[in-house]
PDB file of N, CA and C in Angstrom:
ATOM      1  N   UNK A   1     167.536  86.451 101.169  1.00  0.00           N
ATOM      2  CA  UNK A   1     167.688  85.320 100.268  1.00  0.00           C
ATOM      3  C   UNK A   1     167.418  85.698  98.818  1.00  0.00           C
ATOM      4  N   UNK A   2     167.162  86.841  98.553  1.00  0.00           N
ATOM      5  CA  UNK A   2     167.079  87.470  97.112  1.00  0.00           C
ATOM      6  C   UNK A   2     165.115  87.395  97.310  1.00  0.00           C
ATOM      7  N   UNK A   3     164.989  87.600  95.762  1.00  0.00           N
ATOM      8  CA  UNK A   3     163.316  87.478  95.160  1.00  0.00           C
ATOM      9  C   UNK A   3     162.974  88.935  95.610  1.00  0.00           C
ATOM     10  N   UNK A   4     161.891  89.183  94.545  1.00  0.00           N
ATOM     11  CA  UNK A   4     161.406  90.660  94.407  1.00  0.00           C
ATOM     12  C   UNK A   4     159.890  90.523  95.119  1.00  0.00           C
ATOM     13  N   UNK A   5     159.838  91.849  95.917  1.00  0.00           N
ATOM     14  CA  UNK A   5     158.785  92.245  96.336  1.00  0.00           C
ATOM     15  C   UNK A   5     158.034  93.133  95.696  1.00  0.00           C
ATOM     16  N   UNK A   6     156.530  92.754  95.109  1.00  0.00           N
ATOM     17  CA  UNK A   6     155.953  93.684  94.357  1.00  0.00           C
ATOM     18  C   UNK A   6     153.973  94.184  94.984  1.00  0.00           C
ATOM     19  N   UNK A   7     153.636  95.042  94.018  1.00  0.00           N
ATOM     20  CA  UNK A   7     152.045  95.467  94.535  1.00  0.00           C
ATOM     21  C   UNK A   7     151.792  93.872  94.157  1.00  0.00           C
ATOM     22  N   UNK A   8     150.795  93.441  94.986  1.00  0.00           N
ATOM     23  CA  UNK A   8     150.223  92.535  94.836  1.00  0.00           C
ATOM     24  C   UNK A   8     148.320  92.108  93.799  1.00  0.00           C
ATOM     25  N   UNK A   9     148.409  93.723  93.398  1.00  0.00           N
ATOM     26  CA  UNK A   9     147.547  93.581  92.268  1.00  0.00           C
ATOM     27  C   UNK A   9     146.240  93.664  92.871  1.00  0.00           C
ATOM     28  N   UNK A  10     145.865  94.011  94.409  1.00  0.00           N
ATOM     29  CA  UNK A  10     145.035  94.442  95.300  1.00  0.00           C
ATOM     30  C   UNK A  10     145.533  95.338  96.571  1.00  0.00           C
ATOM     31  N   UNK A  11     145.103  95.856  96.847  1.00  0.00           N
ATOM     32  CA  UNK A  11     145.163  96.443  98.319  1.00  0.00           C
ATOM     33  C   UNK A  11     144.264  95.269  99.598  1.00  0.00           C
ATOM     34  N   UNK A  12     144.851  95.052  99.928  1.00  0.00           N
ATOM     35  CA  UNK A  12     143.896  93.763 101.303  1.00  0.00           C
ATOM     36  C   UNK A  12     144.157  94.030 102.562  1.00  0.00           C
ATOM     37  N   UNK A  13     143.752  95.414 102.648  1.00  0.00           N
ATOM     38  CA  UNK A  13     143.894  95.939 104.752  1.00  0.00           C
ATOM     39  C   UNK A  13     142.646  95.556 105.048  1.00  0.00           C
ATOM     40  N   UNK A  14     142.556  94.507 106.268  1.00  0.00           N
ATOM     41  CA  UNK A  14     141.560  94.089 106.614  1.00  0.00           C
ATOM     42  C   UNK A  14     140.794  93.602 106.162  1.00  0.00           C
ATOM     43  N   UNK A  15     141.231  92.294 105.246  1.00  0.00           N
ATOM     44  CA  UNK A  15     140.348  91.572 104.110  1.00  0.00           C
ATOM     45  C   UNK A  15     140.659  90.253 103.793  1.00  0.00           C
ATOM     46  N   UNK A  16     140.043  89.577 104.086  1.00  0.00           N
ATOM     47  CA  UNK A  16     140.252  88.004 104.467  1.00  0.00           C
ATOM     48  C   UNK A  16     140.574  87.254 102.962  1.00  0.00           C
ATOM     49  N   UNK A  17     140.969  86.214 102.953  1.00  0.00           N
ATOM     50  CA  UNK A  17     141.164  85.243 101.658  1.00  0.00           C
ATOM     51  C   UNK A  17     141.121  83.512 102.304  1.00  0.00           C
ATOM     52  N   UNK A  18     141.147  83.202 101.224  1.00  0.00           N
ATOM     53  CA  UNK A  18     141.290  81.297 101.623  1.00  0.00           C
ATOM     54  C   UNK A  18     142.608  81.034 101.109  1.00  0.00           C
ATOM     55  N   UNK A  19     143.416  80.571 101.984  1.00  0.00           N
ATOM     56  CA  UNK A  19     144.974  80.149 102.121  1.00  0.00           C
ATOM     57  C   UNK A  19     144.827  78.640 101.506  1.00  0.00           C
ATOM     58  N   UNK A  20     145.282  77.973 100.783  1.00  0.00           N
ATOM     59  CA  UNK A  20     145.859  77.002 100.355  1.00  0.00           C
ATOM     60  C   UNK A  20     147.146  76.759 100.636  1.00  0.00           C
ATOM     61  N   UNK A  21     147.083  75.471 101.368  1.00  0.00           N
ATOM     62  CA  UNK A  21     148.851  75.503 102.058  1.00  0.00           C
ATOM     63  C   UNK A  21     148.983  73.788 101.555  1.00  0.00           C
ATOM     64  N   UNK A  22     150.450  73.474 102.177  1.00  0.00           N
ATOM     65  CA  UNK A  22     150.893  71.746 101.699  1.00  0.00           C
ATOM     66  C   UNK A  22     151.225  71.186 103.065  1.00  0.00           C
ATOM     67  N   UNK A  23     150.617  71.759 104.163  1.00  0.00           N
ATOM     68  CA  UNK A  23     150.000  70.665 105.755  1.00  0.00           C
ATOM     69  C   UNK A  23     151.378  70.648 106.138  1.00  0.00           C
ATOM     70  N   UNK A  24     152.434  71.637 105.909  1.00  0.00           N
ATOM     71  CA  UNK A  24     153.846  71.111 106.358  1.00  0.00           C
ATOM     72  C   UNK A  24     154.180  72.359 107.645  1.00  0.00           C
ATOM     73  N   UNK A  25     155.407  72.030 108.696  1.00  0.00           N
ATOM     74  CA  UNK A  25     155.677  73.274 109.213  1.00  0.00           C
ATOM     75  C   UNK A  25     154.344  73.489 109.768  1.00  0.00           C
ATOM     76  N   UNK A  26     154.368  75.346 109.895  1.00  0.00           N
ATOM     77  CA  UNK A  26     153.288  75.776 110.712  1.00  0.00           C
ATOM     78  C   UNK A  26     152.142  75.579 110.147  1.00  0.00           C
ATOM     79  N   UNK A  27     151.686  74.870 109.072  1.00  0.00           N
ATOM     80  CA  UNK A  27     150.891  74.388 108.690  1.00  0.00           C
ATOM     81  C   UNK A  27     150.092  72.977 108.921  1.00  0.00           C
ATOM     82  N   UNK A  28     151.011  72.179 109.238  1.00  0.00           N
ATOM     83  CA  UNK A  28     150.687  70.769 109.854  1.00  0.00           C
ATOM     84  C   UNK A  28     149.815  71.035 110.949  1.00  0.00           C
ATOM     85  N   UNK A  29     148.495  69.980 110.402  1.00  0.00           N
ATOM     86  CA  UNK A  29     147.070  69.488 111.267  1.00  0.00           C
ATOM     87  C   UNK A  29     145.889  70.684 110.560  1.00  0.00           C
ATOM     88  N   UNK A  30     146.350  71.465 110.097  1.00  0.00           N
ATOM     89  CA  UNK A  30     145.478  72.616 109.715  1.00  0.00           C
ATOM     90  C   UNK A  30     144.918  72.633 108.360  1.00  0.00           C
ATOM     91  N   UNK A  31     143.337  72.486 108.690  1.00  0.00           N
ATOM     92  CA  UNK A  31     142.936  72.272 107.410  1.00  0.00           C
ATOM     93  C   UNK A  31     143.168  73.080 106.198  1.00  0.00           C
ATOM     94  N   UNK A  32     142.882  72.831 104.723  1.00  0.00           N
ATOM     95  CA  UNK A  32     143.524  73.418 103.488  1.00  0.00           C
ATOM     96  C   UNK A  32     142.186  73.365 102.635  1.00  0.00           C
ATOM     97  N   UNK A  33     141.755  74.550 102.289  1.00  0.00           N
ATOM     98  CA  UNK A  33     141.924  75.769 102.984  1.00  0.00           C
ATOM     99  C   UNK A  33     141.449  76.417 103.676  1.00  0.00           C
ATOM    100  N   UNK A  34     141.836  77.490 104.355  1.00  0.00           N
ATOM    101  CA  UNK A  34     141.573  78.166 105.776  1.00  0.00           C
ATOM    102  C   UNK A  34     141.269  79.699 105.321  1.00  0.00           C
ATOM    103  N   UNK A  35     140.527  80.025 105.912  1.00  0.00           N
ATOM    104  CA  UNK A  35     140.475  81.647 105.944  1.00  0.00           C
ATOM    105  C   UNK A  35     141.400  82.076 107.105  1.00  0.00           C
ATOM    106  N   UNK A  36     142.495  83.445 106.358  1.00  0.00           N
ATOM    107  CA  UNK A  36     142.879  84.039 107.329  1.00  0.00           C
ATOM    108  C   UNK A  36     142.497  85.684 106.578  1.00  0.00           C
ATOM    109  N   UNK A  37     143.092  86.496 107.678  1.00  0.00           N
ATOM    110  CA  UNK A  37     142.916  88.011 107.430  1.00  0.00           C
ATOM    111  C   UNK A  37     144.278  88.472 107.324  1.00  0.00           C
ATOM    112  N   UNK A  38     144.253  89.439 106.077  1.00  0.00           N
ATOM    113  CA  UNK A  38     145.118  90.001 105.895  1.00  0.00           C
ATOM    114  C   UNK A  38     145.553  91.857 105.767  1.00  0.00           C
ATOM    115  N   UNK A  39     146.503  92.052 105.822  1.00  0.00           N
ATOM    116  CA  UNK A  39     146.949  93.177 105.767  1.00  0.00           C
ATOM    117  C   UNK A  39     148.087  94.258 104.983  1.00  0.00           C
ATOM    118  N   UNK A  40     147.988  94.297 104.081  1.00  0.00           N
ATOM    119  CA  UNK A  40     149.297  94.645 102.980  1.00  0.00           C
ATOM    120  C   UNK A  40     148.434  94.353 101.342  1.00  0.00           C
ATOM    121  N   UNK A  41     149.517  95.304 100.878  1.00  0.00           N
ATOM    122  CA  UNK A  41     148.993  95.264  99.202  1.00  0.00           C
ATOM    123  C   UNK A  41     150.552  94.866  98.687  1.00  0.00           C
ATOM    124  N   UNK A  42     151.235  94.618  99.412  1.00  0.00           N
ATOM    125  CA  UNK A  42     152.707  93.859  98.761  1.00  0.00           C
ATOM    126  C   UNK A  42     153.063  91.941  98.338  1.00  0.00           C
ATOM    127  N   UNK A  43     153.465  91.694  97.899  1.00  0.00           N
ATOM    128  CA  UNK A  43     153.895  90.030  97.928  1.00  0.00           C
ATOM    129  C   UNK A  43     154.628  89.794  97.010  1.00  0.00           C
ATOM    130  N   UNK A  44     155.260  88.622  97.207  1.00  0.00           N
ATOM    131  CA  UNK A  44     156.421  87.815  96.484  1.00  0.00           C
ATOM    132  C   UNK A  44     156.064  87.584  95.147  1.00  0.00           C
ATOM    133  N   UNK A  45     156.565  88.177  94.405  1.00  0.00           N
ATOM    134  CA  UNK A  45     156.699  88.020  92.616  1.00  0.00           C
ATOM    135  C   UNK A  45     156.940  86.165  92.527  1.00  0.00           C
ATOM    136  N   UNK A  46     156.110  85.518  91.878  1.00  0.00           N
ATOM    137  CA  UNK A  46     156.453  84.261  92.003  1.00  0.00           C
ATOM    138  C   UNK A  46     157.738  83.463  91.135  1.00  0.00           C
ATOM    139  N   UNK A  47     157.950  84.417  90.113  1.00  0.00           N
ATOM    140  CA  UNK A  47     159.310  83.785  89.210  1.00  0.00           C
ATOM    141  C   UNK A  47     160.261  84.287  89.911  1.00  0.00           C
ATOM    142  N   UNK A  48     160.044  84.724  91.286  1.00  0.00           N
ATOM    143  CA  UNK A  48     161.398  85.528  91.847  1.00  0.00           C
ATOM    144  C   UNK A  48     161.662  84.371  92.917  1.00  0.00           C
ATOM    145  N   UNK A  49     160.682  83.646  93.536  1.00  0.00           N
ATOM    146  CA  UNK A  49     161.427  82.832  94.359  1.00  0.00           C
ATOM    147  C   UNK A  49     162.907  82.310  94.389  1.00  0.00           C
ATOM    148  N   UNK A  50     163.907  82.676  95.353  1.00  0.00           N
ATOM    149  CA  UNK A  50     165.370  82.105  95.554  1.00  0.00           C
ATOM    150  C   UNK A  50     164.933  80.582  95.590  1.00  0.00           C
ATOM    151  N   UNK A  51     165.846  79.579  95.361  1.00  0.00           N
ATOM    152  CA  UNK A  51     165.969  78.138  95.379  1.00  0.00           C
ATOM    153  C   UNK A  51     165.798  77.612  96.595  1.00  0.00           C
ATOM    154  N   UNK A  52     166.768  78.596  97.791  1.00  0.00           N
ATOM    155  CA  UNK A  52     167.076  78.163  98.961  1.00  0.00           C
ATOM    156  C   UNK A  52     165.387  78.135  99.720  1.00  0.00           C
ATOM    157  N   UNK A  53     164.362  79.036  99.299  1.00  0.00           N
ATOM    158  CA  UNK A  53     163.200  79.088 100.059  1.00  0.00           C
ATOM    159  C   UNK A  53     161.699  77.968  99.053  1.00  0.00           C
ATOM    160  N   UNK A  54     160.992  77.552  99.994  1.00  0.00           N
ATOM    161  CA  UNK A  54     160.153  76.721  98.974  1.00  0.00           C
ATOM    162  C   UNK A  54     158.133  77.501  99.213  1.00  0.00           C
ATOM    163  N   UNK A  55     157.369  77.847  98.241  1.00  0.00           N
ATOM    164  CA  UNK A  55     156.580  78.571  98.495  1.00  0.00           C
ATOM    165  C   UNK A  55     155.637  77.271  98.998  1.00  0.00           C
ATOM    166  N   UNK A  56     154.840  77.872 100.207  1.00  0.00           N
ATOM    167  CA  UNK A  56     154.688  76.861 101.497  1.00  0.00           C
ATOM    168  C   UNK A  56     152.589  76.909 100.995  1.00  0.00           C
ATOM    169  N   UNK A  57     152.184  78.400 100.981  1.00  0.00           N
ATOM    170  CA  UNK A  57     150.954  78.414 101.018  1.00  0.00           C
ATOM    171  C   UNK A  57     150.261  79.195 100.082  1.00  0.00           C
ATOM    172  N   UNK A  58     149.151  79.545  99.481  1.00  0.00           N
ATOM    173  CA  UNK A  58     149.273  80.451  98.268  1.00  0.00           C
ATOM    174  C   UNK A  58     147.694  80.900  98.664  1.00  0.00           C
ATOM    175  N   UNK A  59     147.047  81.996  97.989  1.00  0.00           N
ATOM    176  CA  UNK A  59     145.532  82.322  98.078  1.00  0.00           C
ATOM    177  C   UNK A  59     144.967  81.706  96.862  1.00  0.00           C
ATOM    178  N   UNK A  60     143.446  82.010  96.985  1.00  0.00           N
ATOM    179  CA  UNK A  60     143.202  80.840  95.798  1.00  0.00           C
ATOM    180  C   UNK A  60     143.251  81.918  94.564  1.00  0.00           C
ATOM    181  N   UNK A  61     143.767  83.334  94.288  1.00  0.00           N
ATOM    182  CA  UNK A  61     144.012  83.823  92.945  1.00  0.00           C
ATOM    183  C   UNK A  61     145.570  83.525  92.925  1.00  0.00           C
ATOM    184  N   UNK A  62     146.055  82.781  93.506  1.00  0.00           N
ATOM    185  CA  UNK A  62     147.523  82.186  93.730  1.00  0.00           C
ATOM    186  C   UNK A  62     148.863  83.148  94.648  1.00  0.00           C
ATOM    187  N   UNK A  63     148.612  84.292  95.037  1.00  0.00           N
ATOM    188  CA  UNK A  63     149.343  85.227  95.871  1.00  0.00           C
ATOM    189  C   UNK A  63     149.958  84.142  96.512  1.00  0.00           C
ATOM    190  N   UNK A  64     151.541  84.447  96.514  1.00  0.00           N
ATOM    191  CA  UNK A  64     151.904  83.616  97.655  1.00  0.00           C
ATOM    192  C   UNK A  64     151.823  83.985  99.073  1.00  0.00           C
ATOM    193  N   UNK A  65     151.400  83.377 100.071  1.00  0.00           N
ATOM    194  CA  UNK A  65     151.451  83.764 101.288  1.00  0.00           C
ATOM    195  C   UNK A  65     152.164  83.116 102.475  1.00  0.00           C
ATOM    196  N   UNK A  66     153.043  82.296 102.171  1.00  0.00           N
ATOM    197  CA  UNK A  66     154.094  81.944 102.937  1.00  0.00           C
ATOM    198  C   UNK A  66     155.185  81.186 102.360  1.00  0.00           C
ATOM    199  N   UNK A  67     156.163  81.302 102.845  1.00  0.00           N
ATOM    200  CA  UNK A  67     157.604  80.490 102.090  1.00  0.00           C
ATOM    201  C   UNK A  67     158.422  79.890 103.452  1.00  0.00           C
ATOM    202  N   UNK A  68     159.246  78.747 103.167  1.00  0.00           N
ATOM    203  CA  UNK A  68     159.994  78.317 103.920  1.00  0.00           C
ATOM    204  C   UNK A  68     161.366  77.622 104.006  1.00  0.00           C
ATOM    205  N   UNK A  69     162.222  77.893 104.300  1.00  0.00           N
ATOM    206  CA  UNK A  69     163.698  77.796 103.859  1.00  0.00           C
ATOM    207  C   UNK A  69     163.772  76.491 104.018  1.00  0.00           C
ATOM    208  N   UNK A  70     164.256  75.676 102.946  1.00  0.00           N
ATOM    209  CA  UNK A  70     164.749  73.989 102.661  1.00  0.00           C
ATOM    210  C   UNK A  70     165.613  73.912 103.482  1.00  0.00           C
ATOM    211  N   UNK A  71     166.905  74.349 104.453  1.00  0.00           N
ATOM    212  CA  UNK A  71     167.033  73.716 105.129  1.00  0.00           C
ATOM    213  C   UNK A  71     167.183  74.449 106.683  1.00  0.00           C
ATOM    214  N   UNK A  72     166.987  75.615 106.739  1.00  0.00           N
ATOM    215  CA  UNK A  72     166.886  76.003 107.696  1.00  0.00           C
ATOM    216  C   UNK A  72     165.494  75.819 108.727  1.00  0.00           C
ATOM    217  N   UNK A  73     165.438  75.899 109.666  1.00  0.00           N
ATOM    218  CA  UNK A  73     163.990  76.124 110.480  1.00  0.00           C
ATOM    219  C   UNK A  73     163.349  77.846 110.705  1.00  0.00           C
ATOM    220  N   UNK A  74     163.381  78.081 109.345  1.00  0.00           N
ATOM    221  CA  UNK A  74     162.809  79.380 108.924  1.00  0.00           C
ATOM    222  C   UNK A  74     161.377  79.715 107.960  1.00  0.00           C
ATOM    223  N   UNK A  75     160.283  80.301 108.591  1.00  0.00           N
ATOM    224  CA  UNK A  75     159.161  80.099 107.965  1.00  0.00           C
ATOM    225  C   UNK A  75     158.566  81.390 107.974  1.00  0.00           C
ATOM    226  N   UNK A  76     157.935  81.954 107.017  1.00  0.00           N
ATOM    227  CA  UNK A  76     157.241  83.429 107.007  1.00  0.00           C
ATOM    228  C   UNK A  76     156.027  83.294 106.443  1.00  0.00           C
ATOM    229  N   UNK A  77     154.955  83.776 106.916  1.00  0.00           N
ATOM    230  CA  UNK A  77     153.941  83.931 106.655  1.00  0.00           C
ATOM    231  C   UNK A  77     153.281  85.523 106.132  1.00  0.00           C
ATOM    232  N   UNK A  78     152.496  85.280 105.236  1.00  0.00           N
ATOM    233  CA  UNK A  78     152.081  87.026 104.449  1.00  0.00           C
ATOM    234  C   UNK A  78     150.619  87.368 105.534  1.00  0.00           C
ATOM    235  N   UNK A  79     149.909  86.647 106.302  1.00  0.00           N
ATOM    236  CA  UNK A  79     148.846  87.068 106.804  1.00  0.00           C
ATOM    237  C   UNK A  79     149.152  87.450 108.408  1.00  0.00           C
ATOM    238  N   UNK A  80     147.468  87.218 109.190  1.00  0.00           N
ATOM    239  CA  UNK A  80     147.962  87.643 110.452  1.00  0.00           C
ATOM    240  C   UNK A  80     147.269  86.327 111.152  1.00  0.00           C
ATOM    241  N   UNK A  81     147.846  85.135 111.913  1.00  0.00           N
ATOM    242  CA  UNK A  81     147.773  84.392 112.638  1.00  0.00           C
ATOM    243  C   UNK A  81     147.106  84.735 114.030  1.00  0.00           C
ATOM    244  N   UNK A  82     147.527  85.676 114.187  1.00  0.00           N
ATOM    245  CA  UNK A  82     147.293  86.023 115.438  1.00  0.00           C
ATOM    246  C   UNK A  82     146.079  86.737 115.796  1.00  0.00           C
ATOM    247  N   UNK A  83     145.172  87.009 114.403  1.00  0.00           N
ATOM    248  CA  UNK A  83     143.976  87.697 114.932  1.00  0.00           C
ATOM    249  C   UNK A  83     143.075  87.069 114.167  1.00  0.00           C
ATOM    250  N   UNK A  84     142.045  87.281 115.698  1.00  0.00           N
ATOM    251  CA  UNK A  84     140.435  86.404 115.682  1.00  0.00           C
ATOM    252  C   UNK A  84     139.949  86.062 114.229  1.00  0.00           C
ATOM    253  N   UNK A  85     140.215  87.227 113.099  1.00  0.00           N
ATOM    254  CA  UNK A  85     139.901  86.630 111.619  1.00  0.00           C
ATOM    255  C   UNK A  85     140.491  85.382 110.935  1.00  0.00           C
ATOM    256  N   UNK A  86     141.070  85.357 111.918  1.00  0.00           N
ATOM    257  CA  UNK A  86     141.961  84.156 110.994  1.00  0.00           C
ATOM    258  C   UNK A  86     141.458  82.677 111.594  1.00  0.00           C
ATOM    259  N   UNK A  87     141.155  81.499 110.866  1.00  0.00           N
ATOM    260  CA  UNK A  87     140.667  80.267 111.424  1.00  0.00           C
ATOM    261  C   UNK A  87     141.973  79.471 111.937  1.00  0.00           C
ATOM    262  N   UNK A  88     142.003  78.581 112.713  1.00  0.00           N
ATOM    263  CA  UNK A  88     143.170  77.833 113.434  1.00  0.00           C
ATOM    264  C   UNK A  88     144.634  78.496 113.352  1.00  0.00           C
ATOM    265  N   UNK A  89     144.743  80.153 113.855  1.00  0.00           N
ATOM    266  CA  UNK A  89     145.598  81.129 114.198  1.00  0.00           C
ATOM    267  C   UNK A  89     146.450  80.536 115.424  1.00  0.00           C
ATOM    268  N   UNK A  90     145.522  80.051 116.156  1.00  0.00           N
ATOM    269  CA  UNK A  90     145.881  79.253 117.337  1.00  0.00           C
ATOM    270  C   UNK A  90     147.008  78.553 116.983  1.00  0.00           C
ATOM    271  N   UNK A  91     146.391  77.132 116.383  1.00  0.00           N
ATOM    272  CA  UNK A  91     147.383  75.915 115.828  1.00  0.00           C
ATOM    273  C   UNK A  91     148.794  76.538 115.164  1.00  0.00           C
ATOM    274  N   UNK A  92     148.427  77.290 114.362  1.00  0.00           N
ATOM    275  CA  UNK A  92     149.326  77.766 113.677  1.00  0.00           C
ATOM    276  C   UNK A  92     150.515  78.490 114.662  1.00  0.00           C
ATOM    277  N   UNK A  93     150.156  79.280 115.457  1.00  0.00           N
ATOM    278  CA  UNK A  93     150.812  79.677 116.230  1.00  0.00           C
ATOM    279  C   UNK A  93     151.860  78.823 116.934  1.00  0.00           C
ATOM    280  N   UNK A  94     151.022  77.529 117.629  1.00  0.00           N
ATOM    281  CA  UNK A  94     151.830  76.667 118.621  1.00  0.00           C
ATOM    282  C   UNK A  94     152.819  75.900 117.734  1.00  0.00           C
ATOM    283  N   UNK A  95     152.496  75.002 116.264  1.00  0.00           N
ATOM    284  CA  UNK A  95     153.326  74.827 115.381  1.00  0.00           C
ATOM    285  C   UNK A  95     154.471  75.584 115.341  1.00  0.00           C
ATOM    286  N   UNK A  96     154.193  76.780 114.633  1.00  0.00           N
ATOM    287  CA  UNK A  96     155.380  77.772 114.941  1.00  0.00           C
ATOM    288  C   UNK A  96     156.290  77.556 116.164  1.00  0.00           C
ATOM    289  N   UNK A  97     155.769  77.874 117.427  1.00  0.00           N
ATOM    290  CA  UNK A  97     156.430  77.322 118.597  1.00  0.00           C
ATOM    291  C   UNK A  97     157.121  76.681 119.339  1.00  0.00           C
ATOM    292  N   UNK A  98     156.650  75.179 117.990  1.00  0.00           N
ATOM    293  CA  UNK A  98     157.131  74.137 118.579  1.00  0.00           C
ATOM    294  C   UNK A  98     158.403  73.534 117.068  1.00  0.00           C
ATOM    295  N   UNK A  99     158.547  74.646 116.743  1.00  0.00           N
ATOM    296  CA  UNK A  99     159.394  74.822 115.086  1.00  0.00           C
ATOM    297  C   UNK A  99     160.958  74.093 115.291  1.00  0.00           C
ATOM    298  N   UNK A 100     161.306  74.337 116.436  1.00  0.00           N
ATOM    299  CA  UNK A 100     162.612  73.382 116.905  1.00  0.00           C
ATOM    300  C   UNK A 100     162.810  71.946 116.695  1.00  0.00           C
ATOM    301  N   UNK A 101     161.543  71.452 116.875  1.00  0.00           N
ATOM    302  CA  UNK A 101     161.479  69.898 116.555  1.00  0.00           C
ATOM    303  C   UNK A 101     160.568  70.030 115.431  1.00  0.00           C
ATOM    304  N   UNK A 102     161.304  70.238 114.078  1.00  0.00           N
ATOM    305  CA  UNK A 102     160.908  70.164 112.951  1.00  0.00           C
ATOM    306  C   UNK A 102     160.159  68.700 112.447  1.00  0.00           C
ATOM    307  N   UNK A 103     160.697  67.877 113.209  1.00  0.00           N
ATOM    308  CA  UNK A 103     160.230  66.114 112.317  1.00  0.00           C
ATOM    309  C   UNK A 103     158.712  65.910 112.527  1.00  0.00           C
ATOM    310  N   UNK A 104     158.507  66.771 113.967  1.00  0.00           N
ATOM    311  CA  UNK A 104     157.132  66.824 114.589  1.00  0.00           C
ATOM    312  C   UNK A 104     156.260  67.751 113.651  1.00  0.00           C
ATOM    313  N   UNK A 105     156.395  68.241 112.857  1.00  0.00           N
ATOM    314  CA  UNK A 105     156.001  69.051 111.794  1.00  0.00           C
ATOM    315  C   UNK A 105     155.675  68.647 110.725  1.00  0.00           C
ATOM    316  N   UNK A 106     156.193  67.955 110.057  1.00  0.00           N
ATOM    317  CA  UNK A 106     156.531  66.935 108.670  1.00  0.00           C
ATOM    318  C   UNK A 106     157.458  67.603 108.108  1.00  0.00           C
ATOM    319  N   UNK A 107     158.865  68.207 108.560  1.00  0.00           N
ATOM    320  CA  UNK A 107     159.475  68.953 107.258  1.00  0.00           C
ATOM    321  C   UNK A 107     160.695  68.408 108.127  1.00  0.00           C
ATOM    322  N   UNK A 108     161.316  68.072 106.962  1.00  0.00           N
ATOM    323  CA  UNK A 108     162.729  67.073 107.009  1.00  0.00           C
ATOM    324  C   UNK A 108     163.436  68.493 107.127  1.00  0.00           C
ATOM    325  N   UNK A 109     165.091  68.184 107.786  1.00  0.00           N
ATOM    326  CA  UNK A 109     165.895  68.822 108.085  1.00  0.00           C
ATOM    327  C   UNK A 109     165.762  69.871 109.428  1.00  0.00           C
ATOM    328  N   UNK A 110     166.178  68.510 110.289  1.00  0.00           N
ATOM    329  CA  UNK A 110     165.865  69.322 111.332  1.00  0.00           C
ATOM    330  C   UNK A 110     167.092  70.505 112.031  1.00  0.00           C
ATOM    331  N   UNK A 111     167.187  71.936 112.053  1.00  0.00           N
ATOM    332  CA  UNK A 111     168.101  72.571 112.536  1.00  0.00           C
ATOM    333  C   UNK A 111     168.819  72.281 113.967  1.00  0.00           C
ATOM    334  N   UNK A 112     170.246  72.480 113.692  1.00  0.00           N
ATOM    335  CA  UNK A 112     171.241  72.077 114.878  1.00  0.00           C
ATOM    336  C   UNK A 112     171.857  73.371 115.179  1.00  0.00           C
TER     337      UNK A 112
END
């Protein structure tokens, strides 16, 4: 979808942050903000965001850490959900899961 990937102005292998998100998608029910753990010294240049994607969750020095396509049922996340460092990895997970029935989410446009 375009947008530049750059150093993210830290190295963060194995180094937690507080996620600030907008409760939508795999985010819905999950409190704001959350500690998750992360892994990578890369991320999304923020004047680079494409139109088609909307930035979903951010750290609190503002890194973006997830984006999600306006109308597709497409969502990416910069951390790791899936491990014990991370708080409601779980939720997040089954959200994800249950990403087909988008309305159940709060994010309009549901994919056909």
């Amino acid at each position: 979808y375009g947008g530049i990937v750059e150093y993210a102005g830290e190295i963060m292998h194995g180094k937690t942050s507080l996620i600030e998100h907008d409760g939508k998608g795999v985010f819905a029910g999950i409190e704001s903000p959350f500690e998750a753990i992360r892994y990578h010294s890369l991320a999304i240049r923020p004047d680079s965001v494409p139109d088609v994607l909307e930035v979903s969750a951010r750290t609190e020095k503002g890194i973006i850490m997830a984006a999600r396509h306006r109308e597709f049922a497409i969502e990416g996340v910069q951390f790791h959900p899936e491990s014990i460092m991370t708080q409601h990895g779980h939720q997040l997970l089954k959200n994800f899961l249950e990403m087909p029935n988008r309305s159940a989410a709060g994010v309009a446009g549901v994919a056909s």
